[in-house]
Protein backbone atom coordinates (compact mmCIF):
# COMPACT_ATOMS: atom_id res chain seq x y z
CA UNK A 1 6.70 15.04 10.84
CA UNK A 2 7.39 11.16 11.29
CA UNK A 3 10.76 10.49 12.11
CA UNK A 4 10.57 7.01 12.49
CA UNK A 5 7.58 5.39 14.34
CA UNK A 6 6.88 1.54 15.27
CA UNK A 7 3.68 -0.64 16.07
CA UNK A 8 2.87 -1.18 19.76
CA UNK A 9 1.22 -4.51 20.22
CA UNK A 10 -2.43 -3.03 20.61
CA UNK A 11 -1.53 -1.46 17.32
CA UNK A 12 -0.62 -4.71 15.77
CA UNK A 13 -4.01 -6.52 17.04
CA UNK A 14 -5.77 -3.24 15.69
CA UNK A 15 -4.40 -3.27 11.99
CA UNK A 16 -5.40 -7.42 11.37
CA UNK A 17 -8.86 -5.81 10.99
CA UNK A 18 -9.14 -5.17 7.12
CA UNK A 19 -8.85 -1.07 6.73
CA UNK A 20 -11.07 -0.73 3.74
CA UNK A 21 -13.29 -3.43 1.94
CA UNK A 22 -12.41 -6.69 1.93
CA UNK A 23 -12.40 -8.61 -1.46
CA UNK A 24 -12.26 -12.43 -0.83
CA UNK A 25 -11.60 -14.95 -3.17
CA UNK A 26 -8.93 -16.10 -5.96
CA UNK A 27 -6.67 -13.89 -7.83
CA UNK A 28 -9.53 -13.68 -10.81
CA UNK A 29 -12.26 -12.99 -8.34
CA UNK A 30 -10.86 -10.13 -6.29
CA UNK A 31 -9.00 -8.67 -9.83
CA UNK A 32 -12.90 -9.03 -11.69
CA UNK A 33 -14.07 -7.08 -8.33
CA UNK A 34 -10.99 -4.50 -8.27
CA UNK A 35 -12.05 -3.89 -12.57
CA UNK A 36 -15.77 -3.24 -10.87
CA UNK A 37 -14.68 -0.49 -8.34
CA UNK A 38 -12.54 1.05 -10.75
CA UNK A 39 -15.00 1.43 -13.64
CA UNK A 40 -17.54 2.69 -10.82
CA UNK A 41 -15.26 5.02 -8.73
CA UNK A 42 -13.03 6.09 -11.29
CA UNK A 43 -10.04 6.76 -8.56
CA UNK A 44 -7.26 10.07 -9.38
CA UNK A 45 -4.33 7.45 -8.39
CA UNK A 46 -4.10 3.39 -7.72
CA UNK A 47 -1.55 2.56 -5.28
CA UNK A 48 -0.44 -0.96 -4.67
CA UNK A 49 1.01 -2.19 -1.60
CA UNK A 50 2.56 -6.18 -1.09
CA UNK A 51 4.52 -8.15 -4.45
CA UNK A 52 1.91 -10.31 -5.06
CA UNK A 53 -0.62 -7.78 -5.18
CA UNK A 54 0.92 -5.63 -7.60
CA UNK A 55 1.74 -8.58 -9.48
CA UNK A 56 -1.96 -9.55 -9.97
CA UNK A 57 -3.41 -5.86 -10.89
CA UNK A 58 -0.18 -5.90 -13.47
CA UNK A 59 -1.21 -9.13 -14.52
CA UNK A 60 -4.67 -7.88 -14.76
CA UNK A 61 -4.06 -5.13 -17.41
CA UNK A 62 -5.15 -2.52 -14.69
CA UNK A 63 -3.32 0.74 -15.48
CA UNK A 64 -1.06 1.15 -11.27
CA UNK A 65 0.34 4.79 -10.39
CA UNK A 66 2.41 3.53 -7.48
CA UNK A 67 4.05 0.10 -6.56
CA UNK A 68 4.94 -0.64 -3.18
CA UNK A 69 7.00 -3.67 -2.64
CA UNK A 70 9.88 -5.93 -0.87
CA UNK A 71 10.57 -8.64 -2.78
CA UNK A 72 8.49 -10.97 -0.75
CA UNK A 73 5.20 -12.76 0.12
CA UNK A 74 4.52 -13.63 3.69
CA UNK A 75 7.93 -12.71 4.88
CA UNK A 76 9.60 -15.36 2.46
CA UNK A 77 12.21 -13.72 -0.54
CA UNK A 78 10.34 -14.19 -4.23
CA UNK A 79 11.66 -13.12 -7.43
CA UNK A 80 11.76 -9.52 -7.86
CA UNK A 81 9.17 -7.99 -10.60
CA UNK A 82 10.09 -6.61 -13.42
CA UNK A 83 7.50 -3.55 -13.45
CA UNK A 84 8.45 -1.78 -16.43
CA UNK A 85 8.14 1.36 -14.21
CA UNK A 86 8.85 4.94 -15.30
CA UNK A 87 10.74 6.17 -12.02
CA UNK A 88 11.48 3.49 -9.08
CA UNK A 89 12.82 4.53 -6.15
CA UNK A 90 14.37 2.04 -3.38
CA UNK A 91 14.03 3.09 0.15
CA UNK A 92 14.56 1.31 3.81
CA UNK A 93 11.43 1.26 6.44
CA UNK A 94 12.48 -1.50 9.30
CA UNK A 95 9.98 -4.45 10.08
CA UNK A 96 7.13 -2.78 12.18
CA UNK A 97 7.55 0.62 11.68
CA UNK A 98 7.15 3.53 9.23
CA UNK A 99 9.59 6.25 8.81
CA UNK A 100 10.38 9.79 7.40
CA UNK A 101 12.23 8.50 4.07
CA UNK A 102 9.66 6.18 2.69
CA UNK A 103 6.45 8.23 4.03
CA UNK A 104 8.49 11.38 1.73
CA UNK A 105 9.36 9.35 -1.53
CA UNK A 106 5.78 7.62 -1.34
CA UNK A 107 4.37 11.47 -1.43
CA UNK A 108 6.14 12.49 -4.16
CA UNK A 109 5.43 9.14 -6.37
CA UNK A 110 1.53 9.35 -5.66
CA UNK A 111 2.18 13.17 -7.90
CA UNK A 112 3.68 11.41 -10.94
CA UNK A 113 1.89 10.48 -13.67
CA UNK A 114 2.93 6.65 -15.00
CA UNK A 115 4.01 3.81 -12.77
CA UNK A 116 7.00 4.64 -9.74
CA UNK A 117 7.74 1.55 -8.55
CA UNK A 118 9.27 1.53 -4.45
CA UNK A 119 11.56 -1.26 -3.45
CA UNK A 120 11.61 -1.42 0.38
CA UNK A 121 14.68 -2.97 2.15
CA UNK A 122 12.97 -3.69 5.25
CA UNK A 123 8.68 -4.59 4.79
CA UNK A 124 6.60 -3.17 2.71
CA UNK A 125 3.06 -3.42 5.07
CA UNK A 126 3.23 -0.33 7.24
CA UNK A 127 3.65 1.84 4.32
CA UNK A 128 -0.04 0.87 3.25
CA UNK A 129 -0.86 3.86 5.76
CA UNK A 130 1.27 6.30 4.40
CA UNK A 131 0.15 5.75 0.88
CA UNK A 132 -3.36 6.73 2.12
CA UNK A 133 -2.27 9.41 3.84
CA UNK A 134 0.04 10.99 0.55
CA UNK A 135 -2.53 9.62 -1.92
CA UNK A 136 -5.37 12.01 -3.44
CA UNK A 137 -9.00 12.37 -2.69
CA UNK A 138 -10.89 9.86 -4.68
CA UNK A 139 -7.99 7.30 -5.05
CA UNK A 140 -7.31 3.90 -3.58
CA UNK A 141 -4.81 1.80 -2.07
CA UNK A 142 -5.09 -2.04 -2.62
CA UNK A 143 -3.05 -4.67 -0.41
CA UNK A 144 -3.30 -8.15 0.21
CA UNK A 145 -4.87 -9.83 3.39
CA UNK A 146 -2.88 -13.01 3.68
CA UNK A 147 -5.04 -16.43 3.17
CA UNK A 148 -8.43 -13.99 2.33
CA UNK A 149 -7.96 -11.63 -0.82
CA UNK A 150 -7.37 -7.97 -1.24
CA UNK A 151 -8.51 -4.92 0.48
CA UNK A 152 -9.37 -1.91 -1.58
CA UNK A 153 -9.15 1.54 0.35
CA UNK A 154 -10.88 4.69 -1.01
CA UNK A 155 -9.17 7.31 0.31
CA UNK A 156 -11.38 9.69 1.45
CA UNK A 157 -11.04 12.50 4.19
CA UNK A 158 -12.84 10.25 7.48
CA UNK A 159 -10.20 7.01 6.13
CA UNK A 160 -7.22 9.45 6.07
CA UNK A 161 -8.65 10.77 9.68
CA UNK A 162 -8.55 7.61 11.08
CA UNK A 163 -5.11 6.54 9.53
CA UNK A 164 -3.54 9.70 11.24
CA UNK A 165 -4.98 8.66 14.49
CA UNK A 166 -3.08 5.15 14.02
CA UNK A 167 0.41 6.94 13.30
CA UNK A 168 -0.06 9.03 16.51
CA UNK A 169 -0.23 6.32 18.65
CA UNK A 170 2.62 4.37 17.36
CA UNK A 171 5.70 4.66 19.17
CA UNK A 172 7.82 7.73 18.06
CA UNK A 173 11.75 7.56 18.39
CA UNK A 174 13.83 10.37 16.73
């Protein structure tokens, strides 16, 4: 059980290295690439992580399961989105960590069928590791990489393996 857990600084170095593939180019490049995957892989659940993210694959016409997002891009306040969602939650996970609330609500959105939208008070970017842990088999999680593109996750047993081994060696505090 996660109580509430925060990146060490080793951590922090770690998670700048992409944790799926890396899509590089303009919003219509990395959405035409995103289209590819999905038509190929056919993923059980899409889960989006970061505004502007979710704002492009809505943009794009591509059918999201879960939105995770805090009203900002690169740590500055942006106008909130109007996702149309059939359940939103809003939940609080601190700068630099990941805690018990969100990692609970995110596993009970990635079981809905439609769009849940998540509104973090806090940041949005740790929670990219809890959505692959809750999601499915044979789904994916998609976030932005600042200044590069997106990064598409397939969620598959070895990727959720290695996520787990992240969360247990962040710092736990009850």
């Amino acid at each position: 059980m996660i109580h509430i857990r925060f990146l060490t600084p080793d951590l922090r170095e770690e998670l700048k290295t992409p944790l799926g593939l890396l899509v590089q180019g303009s919003y219509k490049q990395t959405m035409i690439r995103l289209k590819e995957i999905i038509a190929k892989d056919r993923p059980k659940k899409i889960v989006s992580v970061g505004d502007k993210v979710t704002e492009n694959i809505i943009k794009s016409g591509i059918p999201l399961n879960v939105a995770i997002i805090d009203n900002k891009v690169m740590r500055k306040p942006v106008k909130p989105l109007d996702l149309k969602a059939d359940r939103s939650f809003n939940v609080r996970n601190p700068a630099g960590s990941l805690n018990e609330e969100a990692f609970q609500v995110i596993s009970e959105a990635v079981i809905f069928d439609g769009l849940t939208s998540i509104r973090v008070d806090g940041e949005e970017d740790l929670l990219t590791l809890a959505a692959i842990i809750a999601a499915p088999f044979n789904s994916i999680v998609v976030y932005g990489q600042p200044k590069k593109g997106i990064v598409i996750v397939s969620v598959t047993e070895d990727v959720k393996k290695k996520i787990n081994g992240i969360i247990e060696r962040m710092e736990k505090q009850n």
